[in-house]
C-alpha atoms as a PDB file:
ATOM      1  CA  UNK A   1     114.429 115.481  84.183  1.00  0.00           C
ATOM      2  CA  UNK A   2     111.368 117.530  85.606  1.00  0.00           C
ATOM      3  CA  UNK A   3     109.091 116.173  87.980  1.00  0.00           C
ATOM      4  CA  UNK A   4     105.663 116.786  88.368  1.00  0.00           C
ATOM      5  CA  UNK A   5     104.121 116.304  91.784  1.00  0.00           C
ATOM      6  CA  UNK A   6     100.245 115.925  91.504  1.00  0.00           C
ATOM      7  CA  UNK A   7      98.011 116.189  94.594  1.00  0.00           C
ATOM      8  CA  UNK A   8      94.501 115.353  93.693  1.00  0.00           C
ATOM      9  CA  UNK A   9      91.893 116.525  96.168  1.00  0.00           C
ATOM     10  CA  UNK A  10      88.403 115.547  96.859  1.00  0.00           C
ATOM     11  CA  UNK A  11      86.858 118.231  98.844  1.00  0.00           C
ATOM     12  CA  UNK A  12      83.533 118.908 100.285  1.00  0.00           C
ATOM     13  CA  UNK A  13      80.724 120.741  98.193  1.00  0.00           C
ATOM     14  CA  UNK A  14      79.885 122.450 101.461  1.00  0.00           C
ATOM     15  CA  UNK A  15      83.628 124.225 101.680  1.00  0.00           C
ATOM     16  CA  UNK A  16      84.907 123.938  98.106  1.00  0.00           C
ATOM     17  CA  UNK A  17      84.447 127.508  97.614  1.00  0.00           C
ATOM     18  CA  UNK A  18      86.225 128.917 100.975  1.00  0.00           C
ATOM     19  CA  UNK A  19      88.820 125.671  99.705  1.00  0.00           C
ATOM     20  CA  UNK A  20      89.818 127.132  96.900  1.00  0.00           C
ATOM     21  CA  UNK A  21      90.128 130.700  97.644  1.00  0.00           C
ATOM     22  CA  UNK A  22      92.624 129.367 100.606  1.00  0.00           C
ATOM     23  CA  UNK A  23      94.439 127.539  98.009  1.00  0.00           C
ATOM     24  CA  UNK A  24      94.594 130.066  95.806  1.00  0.00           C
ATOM     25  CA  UNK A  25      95.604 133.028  98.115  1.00  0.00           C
ATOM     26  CA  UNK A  26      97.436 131.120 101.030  1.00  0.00           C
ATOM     27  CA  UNK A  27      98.822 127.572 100.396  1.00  0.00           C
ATOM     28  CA  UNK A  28      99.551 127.439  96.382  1.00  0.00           C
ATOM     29  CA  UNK A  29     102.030 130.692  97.139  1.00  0.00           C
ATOM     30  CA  UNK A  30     103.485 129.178 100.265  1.00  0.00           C
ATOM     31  CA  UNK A  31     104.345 125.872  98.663  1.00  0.00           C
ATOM     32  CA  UNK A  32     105.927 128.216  95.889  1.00  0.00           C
ATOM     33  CA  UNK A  33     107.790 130.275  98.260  1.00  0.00           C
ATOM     34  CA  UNK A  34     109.681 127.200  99.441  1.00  0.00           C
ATOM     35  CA  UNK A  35     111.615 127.943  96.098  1.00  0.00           C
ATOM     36  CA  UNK A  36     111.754 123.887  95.169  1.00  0.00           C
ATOM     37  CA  UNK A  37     109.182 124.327  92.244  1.00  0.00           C
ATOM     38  CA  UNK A  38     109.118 126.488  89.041  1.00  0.00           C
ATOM     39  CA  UNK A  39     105.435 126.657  88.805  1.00  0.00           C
ATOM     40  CA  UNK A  40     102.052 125.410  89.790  1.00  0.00           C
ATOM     41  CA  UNK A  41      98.796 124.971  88.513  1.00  0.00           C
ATOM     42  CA  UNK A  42      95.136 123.673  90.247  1.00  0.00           C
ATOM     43  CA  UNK A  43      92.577 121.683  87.855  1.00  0.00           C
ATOM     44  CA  UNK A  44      89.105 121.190  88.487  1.00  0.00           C
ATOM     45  CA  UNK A  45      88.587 117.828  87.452  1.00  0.00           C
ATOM     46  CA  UNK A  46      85.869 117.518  85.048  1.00  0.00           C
ATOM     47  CA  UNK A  47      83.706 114.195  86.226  1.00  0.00           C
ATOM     48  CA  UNK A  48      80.583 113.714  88.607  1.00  0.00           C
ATOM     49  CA  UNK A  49      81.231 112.892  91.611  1.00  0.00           C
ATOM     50  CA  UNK A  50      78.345 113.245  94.300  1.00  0.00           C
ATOM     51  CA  UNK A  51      80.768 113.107  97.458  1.00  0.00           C
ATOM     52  CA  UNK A  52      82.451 116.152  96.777  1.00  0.00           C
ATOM     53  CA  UNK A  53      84.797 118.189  93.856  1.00  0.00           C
ATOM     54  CA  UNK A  54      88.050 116.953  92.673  1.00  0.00           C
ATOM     55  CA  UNK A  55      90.712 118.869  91.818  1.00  0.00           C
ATOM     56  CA  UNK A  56      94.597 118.243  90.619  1.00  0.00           C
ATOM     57  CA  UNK A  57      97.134 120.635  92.474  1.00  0.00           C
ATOM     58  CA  UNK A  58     100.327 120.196  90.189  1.00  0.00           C
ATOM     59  CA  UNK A  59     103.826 121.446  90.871  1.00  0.00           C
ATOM     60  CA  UNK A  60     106.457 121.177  88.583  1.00  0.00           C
ATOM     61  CA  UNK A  61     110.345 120.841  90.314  1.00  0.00           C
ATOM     62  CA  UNK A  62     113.279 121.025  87.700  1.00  0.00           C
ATOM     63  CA  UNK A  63     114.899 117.696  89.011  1.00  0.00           C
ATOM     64  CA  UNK A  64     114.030 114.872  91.885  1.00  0.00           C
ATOM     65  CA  UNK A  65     116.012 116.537  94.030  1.00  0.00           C
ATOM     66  CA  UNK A  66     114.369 120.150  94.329  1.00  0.00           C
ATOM     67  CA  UNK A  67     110.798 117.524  94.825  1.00  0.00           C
ATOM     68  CA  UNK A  68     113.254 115.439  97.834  1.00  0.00           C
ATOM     69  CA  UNK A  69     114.172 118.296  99.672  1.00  0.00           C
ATOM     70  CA  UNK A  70     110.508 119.905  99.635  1.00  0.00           C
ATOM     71  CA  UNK A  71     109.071 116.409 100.755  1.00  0.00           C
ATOM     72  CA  UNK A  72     111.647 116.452 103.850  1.00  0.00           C
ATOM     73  CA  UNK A  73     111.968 119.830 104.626  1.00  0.00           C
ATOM     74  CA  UNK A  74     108.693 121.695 103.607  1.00  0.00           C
ATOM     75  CA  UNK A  75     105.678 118.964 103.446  1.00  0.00           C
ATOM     76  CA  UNK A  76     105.449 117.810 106.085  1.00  0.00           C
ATOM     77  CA  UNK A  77     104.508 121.333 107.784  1.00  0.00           C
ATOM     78  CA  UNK A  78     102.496 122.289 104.686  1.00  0.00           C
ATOM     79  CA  UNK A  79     100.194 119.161 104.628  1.00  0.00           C
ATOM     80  CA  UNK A  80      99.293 119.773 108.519  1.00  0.00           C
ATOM     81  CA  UNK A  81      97.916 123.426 107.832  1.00  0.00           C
ATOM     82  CA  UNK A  82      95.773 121.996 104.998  1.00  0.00           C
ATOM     83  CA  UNK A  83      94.611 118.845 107.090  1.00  0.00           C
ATOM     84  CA  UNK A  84      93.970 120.973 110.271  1.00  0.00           C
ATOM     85  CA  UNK A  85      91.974 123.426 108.282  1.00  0.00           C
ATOM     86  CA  UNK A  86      89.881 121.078 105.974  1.00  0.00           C
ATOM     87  CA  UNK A  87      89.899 117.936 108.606  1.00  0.00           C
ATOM     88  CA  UNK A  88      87.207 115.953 107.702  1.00  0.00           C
ATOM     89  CA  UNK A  89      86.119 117.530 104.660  1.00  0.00           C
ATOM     90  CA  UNK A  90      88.394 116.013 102.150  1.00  0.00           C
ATOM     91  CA  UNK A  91      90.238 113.131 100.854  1.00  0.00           C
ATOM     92  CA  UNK A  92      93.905 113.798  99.149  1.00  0.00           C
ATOM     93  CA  UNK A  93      96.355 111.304  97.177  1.00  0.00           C
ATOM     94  CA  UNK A  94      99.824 112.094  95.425  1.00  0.00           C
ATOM     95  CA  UNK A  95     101.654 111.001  92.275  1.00  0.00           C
ATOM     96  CA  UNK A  96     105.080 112.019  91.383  1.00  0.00           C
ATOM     97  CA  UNK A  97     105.803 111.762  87.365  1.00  0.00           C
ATOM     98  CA  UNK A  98     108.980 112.323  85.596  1.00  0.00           C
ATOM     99  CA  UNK A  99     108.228 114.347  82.510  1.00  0.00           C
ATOM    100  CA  UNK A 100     109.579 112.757  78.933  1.00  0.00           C
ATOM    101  CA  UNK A 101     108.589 115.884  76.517  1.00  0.00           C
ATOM    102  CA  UNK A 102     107.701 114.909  73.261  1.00  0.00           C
ATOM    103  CA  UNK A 103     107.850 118.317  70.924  1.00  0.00           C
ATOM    104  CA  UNK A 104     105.608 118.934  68.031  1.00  0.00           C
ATOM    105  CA  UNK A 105     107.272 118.701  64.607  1.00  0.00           C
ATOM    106  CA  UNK A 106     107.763 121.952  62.621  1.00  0.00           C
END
């Protein structure tokens, strides 16, 4: 089954622009260059919140062992570039979900 590994970031007003265009340019194709996931996507996430933006960083890996071996070969370097760039300035959590696809009927 797929797995879909959801980072939601809150990040500061004050850098969410720079932020994203680092995410976007730099660490969204370096996590994909590991080769563990089959694609990604970044959501802003539509709610007030006067402490910052919040956005959901999604991966999807074909099986829980592509997500393993990117946790214990690839994340740990990953997460430091993002928390030595952005320390201070944000606030990150992580879900893992196995997908159970429901299709549409015909």
């Amino acid at each position: 089954m797929q797995i879909l590994y959801n980072v939601t970031v809150n990040i500061d007003h004050e850098v969410e622009e720079e932020w994203l265009l680092w995410m976007r340019s730099t660490h969204i194709p370096d996590v994909m260059k590991t080769g563990y996931f089959l694609e990604a996507k970044i959501c802003k996430v539509l709610a007030e919140d006067q402490g910052g933006q919040t956005y959901s960083i999604q991966y999807l890996a074909p099986d829980m062992h592509s997500y393993k071996k990117y946790v214990h070969e690839e994340s740990p370097r990953l997460q430091e570039e993002h928390s030595a760039k952005y320390e201070g300035k944000f606030v990150a959590f992580r879900t893992i979900l196995e997908i159970d696809s429901i299709h549409g009927q015909g």
